[in-house]
N, C-alpha and C. Protein backbone atom coordinates (compact mmCIF):
# COMPACT_ATOMS: atom_id res chain seq x y z
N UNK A 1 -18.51 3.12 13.65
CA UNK A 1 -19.54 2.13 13.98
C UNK A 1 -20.75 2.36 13.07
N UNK A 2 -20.93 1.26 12.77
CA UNK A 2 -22.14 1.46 11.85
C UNK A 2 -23.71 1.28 12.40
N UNK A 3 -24.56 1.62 11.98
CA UNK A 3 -26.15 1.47 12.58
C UNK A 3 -26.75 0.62 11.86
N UNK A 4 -27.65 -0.09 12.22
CA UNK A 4 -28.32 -1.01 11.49
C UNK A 4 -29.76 -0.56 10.81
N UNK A 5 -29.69 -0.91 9.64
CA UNK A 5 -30.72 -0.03 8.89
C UNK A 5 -32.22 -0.77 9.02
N UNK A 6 -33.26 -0.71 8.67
CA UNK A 6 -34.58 -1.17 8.62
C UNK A 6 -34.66 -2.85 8.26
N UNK A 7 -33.61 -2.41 6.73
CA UNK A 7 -33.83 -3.97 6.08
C UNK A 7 -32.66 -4.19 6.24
N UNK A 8 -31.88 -3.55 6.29
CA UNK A 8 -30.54 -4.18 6.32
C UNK A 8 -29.56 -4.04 4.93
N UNK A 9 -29.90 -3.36 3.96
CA UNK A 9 -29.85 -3.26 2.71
C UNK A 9 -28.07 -2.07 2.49
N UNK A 10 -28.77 -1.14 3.36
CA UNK A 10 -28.02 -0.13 3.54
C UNK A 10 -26.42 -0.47 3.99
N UNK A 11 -26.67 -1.38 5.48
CA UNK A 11 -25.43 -1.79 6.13
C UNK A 11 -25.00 -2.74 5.15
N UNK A 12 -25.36 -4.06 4.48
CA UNK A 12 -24.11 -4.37 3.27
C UNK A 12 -23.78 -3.87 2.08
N UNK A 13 -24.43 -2.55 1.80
CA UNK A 13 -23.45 -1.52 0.88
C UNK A 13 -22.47 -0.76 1.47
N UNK A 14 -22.82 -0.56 2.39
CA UNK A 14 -21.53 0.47 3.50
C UNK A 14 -20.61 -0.83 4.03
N UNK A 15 -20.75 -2.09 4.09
CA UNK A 15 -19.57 -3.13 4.43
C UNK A 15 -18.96 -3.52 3.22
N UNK A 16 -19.30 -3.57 2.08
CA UNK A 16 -18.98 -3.55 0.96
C UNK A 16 -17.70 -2.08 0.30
N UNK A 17 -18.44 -1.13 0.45
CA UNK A 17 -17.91 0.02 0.40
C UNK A 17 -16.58 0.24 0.87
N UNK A 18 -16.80 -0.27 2.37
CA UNK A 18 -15.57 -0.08 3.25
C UNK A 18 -14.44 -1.10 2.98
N UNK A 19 -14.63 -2.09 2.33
CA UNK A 19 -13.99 -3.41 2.45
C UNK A 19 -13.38 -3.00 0.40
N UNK A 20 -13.99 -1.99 -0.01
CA UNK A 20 -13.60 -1.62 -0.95
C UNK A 20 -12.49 -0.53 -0.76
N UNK A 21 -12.57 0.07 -0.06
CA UNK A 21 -11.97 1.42 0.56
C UNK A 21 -10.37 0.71 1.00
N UNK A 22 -10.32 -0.69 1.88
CA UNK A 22 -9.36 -1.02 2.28
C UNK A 22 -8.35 -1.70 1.59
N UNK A 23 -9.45 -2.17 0.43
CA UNK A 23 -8.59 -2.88 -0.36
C UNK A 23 -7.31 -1.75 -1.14
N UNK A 24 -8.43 -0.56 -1.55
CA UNK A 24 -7.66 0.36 -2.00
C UNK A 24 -6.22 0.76 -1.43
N UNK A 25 -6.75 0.58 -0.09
CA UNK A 25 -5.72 1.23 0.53
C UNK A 25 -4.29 0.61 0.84
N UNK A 26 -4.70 -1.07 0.88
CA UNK A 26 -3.59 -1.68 0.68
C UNK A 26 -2.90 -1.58 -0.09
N UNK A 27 -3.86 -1.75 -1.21
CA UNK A 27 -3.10 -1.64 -2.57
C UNK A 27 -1.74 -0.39 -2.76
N UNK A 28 -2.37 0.49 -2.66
CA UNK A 28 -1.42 1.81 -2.39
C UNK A 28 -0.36 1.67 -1.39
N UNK A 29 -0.27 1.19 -0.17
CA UNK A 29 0.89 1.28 0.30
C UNK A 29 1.68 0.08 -0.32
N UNK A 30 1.08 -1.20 -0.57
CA UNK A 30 2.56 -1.70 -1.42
C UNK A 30 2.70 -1.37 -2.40
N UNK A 31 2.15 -0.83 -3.23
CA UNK A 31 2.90 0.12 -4.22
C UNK A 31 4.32 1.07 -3.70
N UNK A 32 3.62 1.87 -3.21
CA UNK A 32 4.68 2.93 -2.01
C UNK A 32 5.60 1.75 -1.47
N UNK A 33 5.75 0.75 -0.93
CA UNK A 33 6.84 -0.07 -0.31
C UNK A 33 7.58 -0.28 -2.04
N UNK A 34 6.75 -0.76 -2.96
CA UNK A 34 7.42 -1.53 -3.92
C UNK A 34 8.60 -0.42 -4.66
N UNK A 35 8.05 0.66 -4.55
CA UNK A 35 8.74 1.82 -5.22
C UNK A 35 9.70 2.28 -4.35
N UNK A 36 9.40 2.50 -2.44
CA UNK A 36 10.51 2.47 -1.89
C UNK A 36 11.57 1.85 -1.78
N UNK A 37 11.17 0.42 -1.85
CA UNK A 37 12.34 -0.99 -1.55
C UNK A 37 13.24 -0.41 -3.26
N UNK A 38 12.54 -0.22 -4.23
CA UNK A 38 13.29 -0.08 -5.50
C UNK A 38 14.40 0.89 -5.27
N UNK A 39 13.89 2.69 -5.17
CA UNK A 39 14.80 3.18 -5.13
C UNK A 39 16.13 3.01 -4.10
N UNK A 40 15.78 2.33 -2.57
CA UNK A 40 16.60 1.98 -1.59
C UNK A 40 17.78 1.08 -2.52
N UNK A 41 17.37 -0.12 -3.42
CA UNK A 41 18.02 -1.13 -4.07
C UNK A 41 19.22 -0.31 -5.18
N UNK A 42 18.40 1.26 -5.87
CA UNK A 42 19.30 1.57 -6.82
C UNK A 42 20.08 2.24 -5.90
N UNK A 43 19.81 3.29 -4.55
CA UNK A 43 20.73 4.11 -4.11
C UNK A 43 21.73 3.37 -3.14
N UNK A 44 21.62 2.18 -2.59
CA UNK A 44 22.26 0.79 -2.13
C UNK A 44 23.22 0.53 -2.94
N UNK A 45 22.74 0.32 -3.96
CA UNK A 45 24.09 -0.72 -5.19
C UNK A 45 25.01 0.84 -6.17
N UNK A 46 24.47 1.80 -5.92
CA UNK A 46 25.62 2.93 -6.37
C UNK A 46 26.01 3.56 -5.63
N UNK A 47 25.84 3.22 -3.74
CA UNK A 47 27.29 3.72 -2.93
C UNK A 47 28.02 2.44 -3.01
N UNK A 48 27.36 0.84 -3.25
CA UNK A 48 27.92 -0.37 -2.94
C UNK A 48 29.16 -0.45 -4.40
N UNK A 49 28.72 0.05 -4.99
CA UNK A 49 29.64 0.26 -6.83
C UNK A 49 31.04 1.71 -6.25
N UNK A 50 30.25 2.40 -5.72
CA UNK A 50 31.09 3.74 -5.66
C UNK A 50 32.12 3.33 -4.56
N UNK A 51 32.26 2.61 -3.10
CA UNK A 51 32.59 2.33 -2.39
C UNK A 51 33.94 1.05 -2.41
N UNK A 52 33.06 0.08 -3.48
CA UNK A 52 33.94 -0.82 -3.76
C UNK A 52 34.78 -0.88 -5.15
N UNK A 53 34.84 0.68 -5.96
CA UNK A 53 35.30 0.71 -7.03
C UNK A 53 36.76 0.79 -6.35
N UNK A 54 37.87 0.26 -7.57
CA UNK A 54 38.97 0.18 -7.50
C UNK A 54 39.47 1.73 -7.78
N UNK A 55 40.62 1.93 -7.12
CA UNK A 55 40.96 3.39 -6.93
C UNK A 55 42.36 3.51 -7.89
């Protein structure tokens, strides 16, 4: 929770800040999804190759 400052100056650098902070943070987990969903896709399609290779 935030406090409200004199002028007010303070609280929209700290809403700013924070709204910077989250963006970050999104950013980073779809990264992390984009890189998870990837490797899931390569280790997926080489049991799906290994599984359905002809014997």
């Amino acid at each position: 929770m935030m406090q409200m400052d004199v002028d007010g100056g303070v609280l929209i650098a700290q809403k700013t800040d924070n709204r910077k902070q989250e963006e970050h943070k999104q950013e980073q987990q779809m990264e992390r999804t984009r890189s998870t969903t990837l490797s899931n896709r390569v280790i997926f399609t080489g049991l799906w190759e290994h599984a359905c290779a002809p014997r």
